[in-house]
N, C-alpha and C. Protein backbone atom coordinates (compact mmCIF):
# COMPACT_ATOMS: atom_id res chain seq x y z
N UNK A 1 8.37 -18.15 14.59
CA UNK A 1 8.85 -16.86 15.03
C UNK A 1 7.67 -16.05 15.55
N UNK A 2 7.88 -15.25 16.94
CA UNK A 2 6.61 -14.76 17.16
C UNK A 2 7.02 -13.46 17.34
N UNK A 3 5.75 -12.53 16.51
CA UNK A 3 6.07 -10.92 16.12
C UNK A 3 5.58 -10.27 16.98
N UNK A 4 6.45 -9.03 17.98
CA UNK A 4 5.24 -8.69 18.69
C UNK A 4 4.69 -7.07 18.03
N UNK A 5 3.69 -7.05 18.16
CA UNK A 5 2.77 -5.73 17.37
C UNK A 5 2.99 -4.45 17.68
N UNK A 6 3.06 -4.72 19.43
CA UNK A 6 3.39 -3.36 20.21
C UNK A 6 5.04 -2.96 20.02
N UNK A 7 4.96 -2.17 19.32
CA UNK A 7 6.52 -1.10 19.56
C UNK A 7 6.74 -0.42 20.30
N UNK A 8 7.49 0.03 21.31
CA UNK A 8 8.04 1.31 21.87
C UNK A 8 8.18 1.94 20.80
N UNK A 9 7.74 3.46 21.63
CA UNK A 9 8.23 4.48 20.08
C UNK A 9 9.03 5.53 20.95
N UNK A 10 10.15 5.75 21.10
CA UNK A 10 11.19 7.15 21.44
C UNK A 10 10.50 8.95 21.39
N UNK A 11 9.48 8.38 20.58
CA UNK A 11 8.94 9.77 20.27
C UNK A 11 8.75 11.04 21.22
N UNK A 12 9.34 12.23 21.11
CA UNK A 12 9.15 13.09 22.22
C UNK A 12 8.27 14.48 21.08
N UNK A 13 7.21 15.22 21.76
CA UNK A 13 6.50 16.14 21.82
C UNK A 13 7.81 17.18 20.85
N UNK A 14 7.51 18.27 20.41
CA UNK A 14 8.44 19.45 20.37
C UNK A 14 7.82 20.26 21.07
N UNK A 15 8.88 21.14 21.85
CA UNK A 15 8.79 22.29 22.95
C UNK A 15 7.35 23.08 22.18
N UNK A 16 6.45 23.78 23.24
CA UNK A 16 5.67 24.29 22.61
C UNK A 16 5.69 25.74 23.17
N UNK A 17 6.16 26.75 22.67
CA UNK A 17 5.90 27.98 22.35
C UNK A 17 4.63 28.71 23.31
N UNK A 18 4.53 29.34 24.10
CA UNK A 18 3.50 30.12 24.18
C UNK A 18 1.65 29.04 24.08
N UNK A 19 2.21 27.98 24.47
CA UNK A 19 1.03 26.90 24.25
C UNK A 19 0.63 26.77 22.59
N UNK A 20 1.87 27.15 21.78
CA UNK A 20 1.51 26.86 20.27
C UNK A 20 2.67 26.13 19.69
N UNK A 21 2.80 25.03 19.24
CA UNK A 21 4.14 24.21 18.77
C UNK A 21 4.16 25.08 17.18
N UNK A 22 5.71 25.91 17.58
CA UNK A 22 6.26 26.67 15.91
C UNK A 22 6.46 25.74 14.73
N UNK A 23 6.72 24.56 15.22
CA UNK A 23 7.06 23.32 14.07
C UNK A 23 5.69 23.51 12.86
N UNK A 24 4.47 23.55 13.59
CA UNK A 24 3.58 23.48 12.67
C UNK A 24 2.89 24.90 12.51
N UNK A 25 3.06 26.13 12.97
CA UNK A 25 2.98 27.23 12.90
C UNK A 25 3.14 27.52 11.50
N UNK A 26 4.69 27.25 11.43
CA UNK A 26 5.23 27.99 10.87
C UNK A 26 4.94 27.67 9.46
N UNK A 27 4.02 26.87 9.04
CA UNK A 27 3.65 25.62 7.52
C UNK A 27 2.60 26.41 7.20
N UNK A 28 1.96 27.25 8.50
CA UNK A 28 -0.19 27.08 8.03
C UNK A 28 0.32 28.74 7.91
N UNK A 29 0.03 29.83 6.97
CA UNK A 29 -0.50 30.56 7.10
C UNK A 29 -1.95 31.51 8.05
N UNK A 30 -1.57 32.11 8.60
CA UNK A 30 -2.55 32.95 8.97
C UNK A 30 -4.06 33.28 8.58
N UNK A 31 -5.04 33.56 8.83
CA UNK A 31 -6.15 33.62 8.06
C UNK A 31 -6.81 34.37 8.98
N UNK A 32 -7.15 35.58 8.65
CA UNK A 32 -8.01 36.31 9.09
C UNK A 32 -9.47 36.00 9.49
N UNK A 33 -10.34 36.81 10.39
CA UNK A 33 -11.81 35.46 9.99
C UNK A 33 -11.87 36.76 8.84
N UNK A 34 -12.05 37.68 8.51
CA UNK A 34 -12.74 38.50 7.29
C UNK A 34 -12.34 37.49 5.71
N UNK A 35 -10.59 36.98 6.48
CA UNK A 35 -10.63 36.16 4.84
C UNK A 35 -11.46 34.75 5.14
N UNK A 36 -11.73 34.30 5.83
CA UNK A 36 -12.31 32.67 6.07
C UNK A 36 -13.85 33.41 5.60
N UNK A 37 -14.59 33.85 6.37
CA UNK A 37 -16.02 34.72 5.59
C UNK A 37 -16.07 34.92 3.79
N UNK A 38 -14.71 35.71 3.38
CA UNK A 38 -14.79 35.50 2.38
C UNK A 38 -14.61 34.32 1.37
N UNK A 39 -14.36 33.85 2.10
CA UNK A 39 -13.70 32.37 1.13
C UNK A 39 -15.02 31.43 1.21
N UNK A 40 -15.60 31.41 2.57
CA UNK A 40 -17.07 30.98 2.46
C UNK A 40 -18.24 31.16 1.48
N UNK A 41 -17.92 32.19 1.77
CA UNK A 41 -19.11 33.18 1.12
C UNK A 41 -19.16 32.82 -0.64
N UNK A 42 -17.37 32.89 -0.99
CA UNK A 42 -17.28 32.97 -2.00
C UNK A 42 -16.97 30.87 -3.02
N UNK A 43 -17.11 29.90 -2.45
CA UNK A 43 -16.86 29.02 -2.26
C UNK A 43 -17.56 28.93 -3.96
N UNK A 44 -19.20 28.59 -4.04
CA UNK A 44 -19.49 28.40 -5.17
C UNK A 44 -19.38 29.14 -6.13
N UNK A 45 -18.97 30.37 -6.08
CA UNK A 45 -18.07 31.14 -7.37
C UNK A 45 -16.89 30.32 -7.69
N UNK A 46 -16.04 30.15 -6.57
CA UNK A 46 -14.73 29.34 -7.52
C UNK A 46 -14.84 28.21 -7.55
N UNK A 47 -16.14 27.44 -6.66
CA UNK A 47 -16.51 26.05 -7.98
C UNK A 47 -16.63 26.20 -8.98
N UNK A 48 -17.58 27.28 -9.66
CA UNK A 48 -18.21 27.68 -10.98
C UNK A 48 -16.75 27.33 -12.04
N UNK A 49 -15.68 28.66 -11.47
CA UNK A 49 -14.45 28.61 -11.87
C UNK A 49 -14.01 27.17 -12.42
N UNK A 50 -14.00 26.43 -11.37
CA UNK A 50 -13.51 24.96 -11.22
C UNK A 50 -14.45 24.41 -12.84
N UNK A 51 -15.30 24.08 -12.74
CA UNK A 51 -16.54 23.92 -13.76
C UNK A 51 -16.04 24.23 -15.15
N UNK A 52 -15.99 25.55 -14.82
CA UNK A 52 -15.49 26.05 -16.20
C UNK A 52 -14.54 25.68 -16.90
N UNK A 53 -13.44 25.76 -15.93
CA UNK A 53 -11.75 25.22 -16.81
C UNK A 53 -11.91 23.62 -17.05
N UNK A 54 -12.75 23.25 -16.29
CA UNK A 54 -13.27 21.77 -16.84
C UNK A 54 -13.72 20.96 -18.05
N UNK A 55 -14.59 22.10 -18.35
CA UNK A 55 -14.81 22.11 -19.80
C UNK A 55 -16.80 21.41 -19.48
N UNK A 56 -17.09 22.24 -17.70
CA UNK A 56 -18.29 21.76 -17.94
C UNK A 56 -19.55 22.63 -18.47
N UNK A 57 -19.11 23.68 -18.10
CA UNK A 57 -19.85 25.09 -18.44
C UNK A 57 -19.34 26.09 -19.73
N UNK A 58 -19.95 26.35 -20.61
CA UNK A 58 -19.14 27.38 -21.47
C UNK A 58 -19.58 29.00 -20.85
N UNK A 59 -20.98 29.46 -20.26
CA UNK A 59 -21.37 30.35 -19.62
C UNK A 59 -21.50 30.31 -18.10
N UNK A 60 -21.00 30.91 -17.11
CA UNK A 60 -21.68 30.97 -15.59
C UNK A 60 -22.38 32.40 -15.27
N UNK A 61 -23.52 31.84 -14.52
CA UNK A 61 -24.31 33.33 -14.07
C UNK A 61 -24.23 33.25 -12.36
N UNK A 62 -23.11 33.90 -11.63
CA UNK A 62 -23.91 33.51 -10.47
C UNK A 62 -24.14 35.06 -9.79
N UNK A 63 -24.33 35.05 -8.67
CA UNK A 63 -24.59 36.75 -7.85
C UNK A 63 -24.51 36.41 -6.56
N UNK A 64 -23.70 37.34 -6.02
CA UNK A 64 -22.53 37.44 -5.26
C UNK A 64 -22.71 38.35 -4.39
N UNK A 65 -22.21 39.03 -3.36
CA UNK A 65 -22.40 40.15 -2.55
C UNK A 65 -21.51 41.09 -3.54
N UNK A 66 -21.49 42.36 -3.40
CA UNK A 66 -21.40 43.71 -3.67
C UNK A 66 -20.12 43.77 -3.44
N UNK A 67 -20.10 43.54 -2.18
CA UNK A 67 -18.89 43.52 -1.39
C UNK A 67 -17.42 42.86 -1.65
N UNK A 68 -17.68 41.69 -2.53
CA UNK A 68 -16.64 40.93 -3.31
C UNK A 68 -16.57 41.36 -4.70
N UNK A 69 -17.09 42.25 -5.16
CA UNK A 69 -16.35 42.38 -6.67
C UNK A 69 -15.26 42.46 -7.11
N UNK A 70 -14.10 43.41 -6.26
CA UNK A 70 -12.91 43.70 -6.18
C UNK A 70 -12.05 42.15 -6.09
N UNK A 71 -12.35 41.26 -5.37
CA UNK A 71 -11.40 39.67 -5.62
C UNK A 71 -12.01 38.58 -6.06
N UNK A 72 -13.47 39.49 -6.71
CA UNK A 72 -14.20 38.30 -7.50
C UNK A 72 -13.32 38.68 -9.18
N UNK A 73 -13.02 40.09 -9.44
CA UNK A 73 -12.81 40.37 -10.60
C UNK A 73 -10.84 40.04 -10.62
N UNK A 74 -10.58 40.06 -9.66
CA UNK A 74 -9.26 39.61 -9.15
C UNK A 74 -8.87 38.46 -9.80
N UNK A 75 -9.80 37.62 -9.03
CA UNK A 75 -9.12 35.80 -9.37
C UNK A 75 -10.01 35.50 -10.86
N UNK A 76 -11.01 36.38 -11.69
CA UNK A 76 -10.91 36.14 -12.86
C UNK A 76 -9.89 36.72 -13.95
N UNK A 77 -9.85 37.66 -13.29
CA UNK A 77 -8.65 38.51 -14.41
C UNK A 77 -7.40 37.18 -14.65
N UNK A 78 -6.91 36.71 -13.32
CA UNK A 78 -6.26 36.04 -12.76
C UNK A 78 -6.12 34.85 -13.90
N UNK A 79 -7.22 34.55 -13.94
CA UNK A 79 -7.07 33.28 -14.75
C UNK A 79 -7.58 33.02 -16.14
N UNK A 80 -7.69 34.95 -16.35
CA UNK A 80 -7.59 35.18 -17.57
C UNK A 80 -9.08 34.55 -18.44
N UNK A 81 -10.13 34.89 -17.50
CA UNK A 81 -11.48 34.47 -18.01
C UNK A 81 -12.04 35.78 -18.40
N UNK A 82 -12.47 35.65 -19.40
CA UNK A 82 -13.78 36.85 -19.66
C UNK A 82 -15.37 37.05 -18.76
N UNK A 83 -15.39 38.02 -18.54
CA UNK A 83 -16.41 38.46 -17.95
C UNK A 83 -17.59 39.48 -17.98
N UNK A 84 -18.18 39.65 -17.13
CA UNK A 84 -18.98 40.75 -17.29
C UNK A 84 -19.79 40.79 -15.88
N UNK A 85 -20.01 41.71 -15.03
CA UNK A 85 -20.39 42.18 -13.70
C UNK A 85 -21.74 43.52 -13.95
N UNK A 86 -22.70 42.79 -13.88
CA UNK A 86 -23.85 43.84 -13.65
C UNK A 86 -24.42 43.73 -12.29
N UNK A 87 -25.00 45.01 -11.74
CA UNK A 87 -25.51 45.47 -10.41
C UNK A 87 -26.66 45.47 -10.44
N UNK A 88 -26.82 44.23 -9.32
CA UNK A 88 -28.31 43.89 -9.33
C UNK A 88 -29.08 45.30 -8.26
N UNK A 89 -28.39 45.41 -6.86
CA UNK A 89 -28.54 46.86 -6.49
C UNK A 89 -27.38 46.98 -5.39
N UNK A 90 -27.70 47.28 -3.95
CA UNK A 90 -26.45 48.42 -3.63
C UNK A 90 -25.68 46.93 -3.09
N UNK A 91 -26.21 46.19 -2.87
CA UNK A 91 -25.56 45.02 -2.05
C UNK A 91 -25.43 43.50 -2.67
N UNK A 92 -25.74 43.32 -4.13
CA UNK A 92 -25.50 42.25 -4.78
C UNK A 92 -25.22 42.86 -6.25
N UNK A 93 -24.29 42.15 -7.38
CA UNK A 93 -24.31 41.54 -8.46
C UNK A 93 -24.47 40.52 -9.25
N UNK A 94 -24.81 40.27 -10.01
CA UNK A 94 -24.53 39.17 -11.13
C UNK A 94 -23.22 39.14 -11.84
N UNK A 95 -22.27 38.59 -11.61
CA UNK A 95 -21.42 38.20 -12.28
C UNK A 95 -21.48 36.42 -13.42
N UNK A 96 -21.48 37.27 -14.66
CA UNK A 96 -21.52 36.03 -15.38
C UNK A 96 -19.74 36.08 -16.45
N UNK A 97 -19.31 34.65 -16.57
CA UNK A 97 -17.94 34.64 -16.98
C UNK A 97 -18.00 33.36 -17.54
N UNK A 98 -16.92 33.70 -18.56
CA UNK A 98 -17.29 32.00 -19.71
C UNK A 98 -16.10 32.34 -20.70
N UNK A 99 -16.57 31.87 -21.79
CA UNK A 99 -16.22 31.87 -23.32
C UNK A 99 -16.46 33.43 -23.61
N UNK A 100 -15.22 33.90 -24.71
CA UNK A 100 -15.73 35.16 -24.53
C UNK A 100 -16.82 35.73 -25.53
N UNK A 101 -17.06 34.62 -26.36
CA UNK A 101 -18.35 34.83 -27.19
C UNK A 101 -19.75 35.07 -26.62
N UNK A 102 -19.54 33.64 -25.20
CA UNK A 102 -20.97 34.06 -24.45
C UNK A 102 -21.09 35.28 -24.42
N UNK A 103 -20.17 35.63 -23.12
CA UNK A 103 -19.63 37.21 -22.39
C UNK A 103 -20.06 38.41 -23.52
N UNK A 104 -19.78 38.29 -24.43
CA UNK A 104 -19.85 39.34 -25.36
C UNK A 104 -21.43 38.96 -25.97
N UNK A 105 -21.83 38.48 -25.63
CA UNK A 105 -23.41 38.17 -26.57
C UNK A 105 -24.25 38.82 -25.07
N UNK A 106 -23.91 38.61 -23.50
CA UNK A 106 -24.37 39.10 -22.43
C UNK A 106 -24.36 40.33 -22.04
N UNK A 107 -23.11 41.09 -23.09
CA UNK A 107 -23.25 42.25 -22.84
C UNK A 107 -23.75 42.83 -23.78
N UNK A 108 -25.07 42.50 -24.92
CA UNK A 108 -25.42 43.23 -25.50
C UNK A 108 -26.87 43.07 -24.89
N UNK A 109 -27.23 42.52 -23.91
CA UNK A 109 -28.53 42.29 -23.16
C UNK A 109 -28.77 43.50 -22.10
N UNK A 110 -30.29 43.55 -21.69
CA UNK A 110 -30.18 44.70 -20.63
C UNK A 110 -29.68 44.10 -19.60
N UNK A 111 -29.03 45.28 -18.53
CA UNK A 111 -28.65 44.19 -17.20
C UNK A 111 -29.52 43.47 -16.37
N UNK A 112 -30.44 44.55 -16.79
CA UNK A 112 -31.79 43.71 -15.25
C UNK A 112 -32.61 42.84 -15.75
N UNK A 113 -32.08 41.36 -15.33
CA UNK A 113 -33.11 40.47 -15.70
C UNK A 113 -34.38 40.10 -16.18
N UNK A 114 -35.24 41.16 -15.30
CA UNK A 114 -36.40 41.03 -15.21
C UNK A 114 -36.50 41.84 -16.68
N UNK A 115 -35.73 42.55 -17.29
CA UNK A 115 -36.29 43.64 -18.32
C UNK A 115 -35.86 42.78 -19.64
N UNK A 116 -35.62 41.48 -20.00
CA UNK A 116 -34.71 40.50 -21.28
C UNK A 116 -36.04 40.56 -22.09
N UNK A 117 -35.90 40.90 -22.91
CA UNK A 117 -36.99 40.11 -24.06
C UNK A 117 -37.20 38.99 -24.16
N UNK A 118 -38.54 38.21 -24.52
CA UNK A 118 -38.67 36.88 -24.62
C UNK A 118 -37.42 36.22 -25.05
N UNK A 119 -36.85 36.70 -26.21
CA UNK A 119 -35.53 35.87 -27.07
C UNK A 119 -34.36 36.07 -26.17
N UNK A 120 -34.19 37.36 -25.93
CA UNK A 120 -32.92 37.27 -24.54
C UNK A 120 -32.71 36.38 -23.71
N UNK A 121 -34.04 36.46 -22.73
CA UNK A 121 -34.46 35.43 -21.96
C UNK A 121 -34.05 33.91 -22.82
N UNK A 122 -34.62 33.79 -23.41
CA UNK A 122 -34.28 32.30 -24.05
C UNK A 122 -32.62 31.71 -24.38
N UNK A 123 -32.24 33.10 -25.25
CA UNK A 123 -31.13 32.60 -25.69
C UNK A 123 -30.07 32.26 -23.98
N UNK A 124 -30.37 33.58 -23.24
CA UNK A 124 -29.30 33.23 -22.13
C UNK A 124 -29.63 32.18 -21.39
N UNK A 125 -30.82 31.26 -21.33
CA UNK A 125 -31.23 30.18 -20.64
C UNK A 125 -30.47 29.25 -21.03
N UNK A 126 -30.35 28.93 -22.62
CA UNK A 126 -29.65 28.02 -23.18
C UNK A 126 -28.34 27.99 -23.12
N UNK A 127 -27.75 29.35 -23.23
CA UNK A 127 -26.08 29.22 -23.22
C UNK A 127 -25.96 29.17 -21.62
N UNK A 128 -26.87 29.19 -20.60
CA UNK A 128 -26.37 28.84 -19.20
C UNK A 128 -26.39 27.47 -18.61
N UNK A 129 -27.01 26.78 -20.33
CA UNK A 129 -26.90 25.15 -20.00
C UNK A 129 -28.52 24.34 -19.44
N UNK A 130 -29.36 25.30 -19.63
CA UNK A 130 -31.06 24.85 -18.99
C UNK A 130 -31.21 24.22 -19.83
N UNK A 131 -32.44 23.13 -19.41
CA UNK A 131 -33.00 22.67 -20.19
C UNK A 131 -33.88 22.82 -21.61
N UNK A 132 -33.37 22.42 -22.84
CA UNK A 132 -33.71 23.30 -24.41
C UNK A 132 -35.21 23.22 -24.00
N UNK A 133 -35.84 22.14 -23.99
CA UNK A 133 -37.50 22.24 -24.00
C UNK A 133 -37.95 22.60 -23.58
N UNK A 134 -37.49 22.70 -21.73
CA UNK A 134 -38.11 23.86 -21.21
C UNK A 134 -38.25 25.28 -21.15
N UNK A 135 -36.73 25.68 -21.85
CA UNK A 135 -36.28 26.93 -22.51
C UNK A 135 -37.48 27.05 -23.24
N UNK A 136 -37.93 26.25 -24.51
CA UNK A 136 -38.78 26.69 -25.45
C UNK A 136 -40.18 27.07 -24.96
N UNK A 137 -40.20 25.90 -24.13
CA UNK A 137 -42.31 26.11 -23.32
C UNK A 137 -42.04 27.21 -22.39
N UNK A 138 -40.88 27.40 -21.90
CA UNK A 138 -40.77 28.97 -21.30
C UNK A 138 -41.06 30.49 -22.14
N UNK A 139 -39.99 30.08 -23.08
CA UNK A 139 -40.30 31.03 -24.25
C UNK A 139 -41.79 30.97 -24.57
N UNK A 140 -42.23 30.29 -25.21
CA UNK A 140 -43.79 30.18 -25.69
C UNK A 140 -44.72 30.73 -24.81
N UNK A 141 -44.36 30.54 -23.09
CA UNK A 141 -45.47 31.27 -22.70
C UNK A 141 -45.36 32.60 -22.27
N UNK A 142 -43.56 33.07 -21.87
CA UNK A 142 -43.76 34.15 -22.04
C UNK A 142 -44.17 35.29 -22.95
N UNK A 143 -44.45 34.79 -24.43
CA UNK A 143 -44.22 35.34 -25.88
C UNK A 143 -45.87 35.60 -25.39
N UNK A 144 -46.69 34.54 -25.07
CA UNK A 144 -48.41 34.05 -25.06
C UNK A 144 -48.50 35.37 -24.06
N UNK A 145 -47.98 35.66 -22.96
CA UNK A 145 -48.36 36.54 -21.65
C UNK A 145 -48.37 38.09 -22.22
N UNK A 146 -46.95 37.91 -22.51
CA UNK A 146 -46.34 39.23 -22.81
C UNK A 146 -46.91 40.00 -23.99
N UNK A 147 -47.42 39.34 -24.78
CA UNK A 147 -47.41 39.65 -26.08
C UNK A 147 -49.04 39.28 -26.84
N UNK A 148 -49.96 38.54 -25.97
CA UNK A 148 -51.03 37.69 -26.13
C UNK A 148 -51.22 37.61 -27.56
N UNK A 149 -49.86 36.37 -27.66
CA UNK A 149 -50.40 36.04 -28.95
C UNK A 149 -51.22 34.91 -28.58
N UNK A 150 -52.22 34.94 -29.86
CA UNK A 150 -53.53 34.15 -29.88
C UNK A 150 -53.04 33.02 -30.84
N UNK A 151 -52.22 32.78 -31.71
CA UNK A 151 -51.94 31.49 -32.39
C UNK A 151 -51.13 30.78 -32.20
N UNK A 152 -50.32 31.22 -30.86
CA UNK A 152 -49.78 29.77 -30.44
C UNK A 152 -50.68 28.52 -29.65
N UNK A 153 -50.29 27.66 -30.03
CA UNK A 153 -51.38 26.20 -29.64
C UNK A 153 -50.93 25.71 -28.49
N UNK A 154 -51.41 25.11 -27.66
CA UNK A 154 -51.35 24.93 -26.32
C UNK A 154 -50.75 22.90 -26.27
């Protein structure tokens, strides 16, 4: 028996609209570019998200434009994560969101990074998942700088 491969296919086009076929119009939503920018922009925040409900992260720290707080705090409320949003200045934040034990241990820290105490610093290194040892030789030398202590050993 010999098969042949090539088919005729009947297939006809659908009428197209204004040089736009409605058949598939009508499936895709609209998208603004302000929302495509945002969705860019905002991409590795709702990986983080992703991460989280995963069960890979118990803390996230990330910082964000200014400008998204309003549907950054949106799609967490949303999914019912705990949070906390400090202002780094007029045009970025830190938004960090997790467990709400982290969250609540972050908000007893100062907001501005640069101002954590050696142990602040440390502890939030660790609950953001860094490396413990380097956490510690971090700690140790900021404690040595900050503080010149003379009996820690090198």
């Amino acid at each position: 028996m010999k098969v042949n491969f090539i088919t005729q296919c009947n297939y006809t086009t659908p009428q197209k609209i204004n040089g736009q076929n409605p058949a598939f119009n009508s499936r895709i939503p609209k998208i603004s570019p302000g929302m495509k920018k945002e969705y860019a922009d905002l991409r590795v925040f709702h990986h983080h998200i992703y991460e989280f409900k995963k069960g890979i992260r118990n803390l996230i720290l990330t910082t964000e434009k200014s400008a998204y707080r309003e549907p950054i705090e949106k799609r967490l409320q949303h999914e019912n994560i705990d949070y906390v949003i400090h202002d780094v200045d007029k045009n970025k934040i830190n938004v960090y969101f997790g467990e709400k034990s982290c969250v609540d241990v972050v908000k007893t820290f100062n907001p501005k990074l640069n101002e954590l105490t050696p142990e602040q610093d440390f502890i939030l290194g660790i609950m953001l998942g860094y490396d413990r040892v380097k956490q510690c030789v971090r700690y140790l030398e900021y404690k040595k700088k900050n503080l010149n202590i003379k009996n820690i050993k090198e």
